[in-house]
C-alpha atoms as a PDB file:
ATOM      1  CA  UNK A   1      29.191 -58.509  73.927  1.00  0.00           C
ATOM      2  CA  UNK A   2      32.368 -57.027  72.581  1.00  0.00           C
ATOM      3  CA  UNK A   3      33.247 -58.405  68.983  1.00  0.00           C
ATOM      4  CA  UNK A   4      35.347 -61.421  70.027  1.00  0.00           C
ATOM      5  CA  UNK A   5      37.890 -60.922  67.115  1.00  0.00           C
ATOM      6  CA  UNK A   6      39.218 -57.392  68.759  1.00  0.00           C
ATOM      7  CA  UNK A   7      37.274 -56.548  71.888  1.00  0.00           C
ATOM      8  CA  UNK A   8      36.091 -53.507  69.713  1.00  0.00           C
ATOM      9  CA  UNK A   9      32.871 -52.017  71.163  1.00  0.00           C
ATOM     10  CA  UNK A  10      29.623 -53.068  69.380  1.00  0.00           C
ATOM     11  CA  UNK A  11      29.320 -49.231  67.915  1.00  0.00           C
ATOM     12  CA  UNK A  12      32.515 -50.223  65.780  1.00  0.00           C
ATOM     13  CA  UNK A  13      30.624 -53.307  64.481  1.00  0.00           C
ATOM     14  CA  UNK A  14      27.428 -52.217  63.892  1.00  0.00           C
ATOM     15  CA  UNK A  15      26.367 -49.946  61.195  1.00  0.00           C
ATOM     16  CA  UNK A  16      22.990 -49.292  62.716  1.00  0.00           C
ATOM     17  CA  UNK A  17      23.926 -48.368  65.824  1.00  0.00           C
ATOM     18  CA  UNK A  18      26.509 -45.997  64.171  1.00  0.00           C
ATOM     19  CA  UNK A  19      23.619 -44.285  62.265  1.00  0.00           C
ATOM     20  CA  UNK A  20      21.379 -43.855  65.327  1.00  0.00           C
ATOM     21  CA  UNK A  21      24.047 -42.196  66.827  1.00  0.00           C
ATOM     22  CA  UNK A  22      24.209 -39.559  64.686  1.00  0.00           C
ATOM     23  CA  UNK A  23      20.306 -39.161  64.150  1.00  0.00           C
ATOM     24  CA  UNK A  24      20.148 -38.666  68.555  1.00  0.00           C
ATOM     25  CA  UNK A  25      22.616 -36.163  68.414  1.00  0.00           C
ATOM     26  CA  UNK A  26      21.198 -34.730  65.473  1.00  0.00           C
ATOM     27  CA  UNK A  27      17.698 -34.626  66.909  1.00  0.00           C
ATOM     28  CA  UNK A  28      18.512 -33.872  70.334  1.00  0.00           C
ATOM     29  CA  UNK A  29      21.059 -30.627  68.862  1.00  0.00           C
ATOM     30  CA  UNK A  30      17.830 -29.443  66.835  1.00  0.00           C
ATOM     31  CA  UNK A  31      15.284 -29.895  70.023  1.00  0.00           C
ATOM     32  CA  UNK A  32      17.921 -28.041  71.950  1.00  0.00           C
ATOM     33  CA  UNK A  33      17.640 -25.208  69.596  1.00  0.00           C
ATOM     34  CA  UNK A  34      14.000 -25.055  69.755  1.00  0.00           C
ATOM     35  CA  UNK A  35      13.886 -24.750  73.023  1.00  0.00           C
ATOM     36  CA  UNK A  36      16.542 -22.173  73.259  1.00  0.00           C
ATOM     37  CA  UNK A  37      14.453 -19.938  70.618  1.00  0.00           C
ATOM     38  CA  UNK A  38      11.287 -20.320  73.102  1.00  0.00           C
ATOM     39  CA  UNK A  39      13.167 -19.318  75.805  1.00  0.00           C
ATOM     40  CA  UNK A  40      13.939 -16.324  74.212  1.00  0.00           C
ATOM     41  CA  UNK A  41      10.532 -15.935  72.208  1.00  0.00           C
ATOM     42  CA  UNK A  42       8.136 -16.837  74.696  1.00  0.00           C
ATOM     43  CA  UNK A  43       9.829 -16.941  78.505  1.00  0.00           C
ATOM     44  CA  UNK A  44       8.608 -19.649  80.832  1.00  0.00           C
ATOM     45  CA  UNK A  45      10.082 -21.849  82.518  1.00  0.00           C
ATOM     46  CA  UNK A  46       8.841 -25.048  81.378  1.00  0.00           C
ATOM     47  CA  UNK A  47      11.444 -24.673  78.615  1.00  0.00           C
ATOM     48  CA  UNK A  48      14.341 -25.860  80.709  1.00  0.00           C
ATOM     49  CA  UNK A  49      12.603 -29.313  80.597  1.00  0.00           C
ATOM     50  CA  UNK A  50      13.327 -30.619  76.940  1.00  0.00           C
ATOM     51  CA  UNK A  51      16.783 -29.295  77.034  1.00  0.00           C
ATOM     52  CA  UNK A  52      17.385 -31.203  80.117  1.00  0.00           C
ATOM     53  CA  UNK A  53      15.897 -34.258  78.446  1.00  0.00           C
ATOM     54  CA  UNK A  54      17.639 -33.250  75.461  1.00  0.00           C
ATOM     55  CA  UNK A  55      21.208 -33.312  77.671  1.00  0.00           C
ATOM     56  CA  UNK A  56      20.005 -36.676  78.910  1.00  0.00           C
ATOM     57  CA  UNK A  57      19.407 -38.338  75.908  1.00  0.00           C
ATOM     58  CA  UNK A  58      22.817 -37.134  74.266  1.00  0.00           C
ATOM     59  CA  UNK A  59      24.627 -38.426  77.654  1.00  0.00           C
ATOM     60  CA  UNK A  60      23.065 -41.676  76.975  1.00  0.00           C
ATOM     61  CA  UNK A  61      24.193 -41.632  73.481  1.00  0.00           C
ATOM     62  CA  UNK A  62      27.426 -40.757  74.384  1.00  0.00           C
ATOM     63  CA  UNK A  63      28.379 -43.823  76.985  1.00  0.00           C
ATOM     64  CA  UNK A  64      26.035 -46.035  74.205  1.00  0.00           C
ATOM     65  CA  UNK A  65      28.879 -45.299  71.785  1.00  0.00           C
ATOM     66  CA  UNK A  66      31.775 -47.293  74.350  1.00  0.00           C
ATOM     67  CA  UNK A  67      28.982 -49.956  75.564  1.00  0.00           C
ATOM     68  CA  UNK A  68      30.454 -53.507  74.917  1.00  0.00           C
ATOM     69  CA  UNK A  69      27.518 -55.949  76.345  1.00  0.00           C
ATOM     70  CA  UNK A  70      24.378 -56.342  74.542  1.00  0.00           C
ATOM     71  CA  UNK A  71      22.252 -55.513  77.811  1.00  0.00           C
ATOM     72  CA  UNK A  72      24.217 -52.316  78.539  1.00  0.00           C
ATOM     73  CA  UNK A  73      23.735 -51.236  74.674  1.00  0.00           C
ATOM     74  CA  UNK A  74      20.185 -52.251  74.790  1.00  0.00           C
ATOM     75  CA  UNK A  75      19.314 -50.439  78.229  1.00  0.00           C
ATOM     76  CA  UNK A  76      21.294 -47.144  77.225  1.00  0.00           C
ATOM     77  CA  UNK A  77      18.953 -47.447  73.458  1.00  0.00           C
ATOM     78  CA  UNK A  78      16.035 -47.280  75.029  1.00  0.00           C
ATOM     79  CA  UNK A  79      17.386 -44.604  77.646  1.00  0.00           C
ATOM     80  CA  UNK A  80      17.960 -42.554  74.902  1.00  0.00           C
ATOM     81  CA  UNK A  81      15.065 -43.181  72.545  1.00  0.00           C
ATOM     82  CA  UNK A  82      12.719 -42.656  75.714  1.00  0.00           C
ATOM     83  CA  UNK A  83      14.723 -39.205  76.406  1.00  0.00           C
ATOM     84  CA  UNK A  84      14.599 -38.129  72.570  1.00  0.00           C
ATOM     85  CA  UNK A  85      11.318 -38.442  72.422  1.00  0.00           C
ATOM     86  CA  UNK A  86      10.387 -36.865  75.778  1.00  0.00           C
ATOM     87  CA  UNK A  87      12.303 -33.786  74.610  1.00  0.00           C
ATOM     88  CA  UNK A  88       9.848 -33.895  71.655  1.00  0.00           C
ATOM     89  CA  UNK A  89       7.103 -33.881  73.779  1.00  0.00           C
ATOM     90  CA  UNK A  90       7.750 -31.810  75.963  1.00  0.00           C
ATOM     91  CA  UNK A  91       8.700 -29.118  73.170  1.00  0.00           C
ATOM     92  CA  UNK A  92       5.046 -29.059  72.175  1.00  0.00           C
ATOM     93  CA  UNK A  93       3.997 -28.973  75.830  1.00  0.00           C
ATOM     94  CA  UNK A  94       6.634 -26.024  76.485  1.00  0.00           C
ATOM     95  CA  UNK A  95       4.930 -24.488  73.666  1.00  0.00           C
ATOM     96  CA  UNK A  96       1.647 -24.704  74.752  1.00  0.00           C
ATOM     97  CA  UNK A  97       2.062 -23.780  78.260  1.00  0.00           C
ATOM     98  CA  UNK A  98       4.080 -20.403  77.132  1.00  0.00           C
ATOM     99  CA  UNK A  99       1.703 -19.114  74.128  1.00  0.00           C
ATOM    100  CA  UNK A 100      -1.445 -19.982  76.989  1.00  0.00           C
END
């Protein structure tokens, strides 16, 4: 829920959610980068798939940042964390698959 004093969206309120903001798109920026470099060190095309996870994750993060219910802010968190970390993973797998 909005904060009932000015209908603000919980990212104005909430310091945490504020720095996880930044950390996705700082993450999800540097997995991007990664994956670029592989594309252009090692072509295959299993890199597309953390950059589109990557572009997921930061679209989550972006509509996270004007969510004003606590369910819709806890769904898109997850959404993004899930995303983030699936870009991680499938960096390494990228990685894998390209050097094999």
């Amino acid at each position: 829920m909005a904060d009932p004093r000015n209908e603000s969206p919980l990212f104005d309120t909430d310091a945490i959610l504020r720095k996880a903001y930044f950390g996705v798109w700082l993450l999800s920026l540097v997995f991007v980068g990664f994956a670029i470099w592989g594309i252009v060190r090692y072509p295959h095309w299993s890199w597309v798939l953390p950059i589109v996870a990557a572009v997921v994750a930061l679209a989550a993060n972006h509509r996270l940042r004007n969510a004003s219910r606590r369910g819709e802010t806890v769904l898109l968190a997850v959404v993004t964390l899930v995303f983030v970390v699936g870009s991680g993973v499938m960096l390494d797998v990228a990685l894998r698959l390209a050097r094999a």
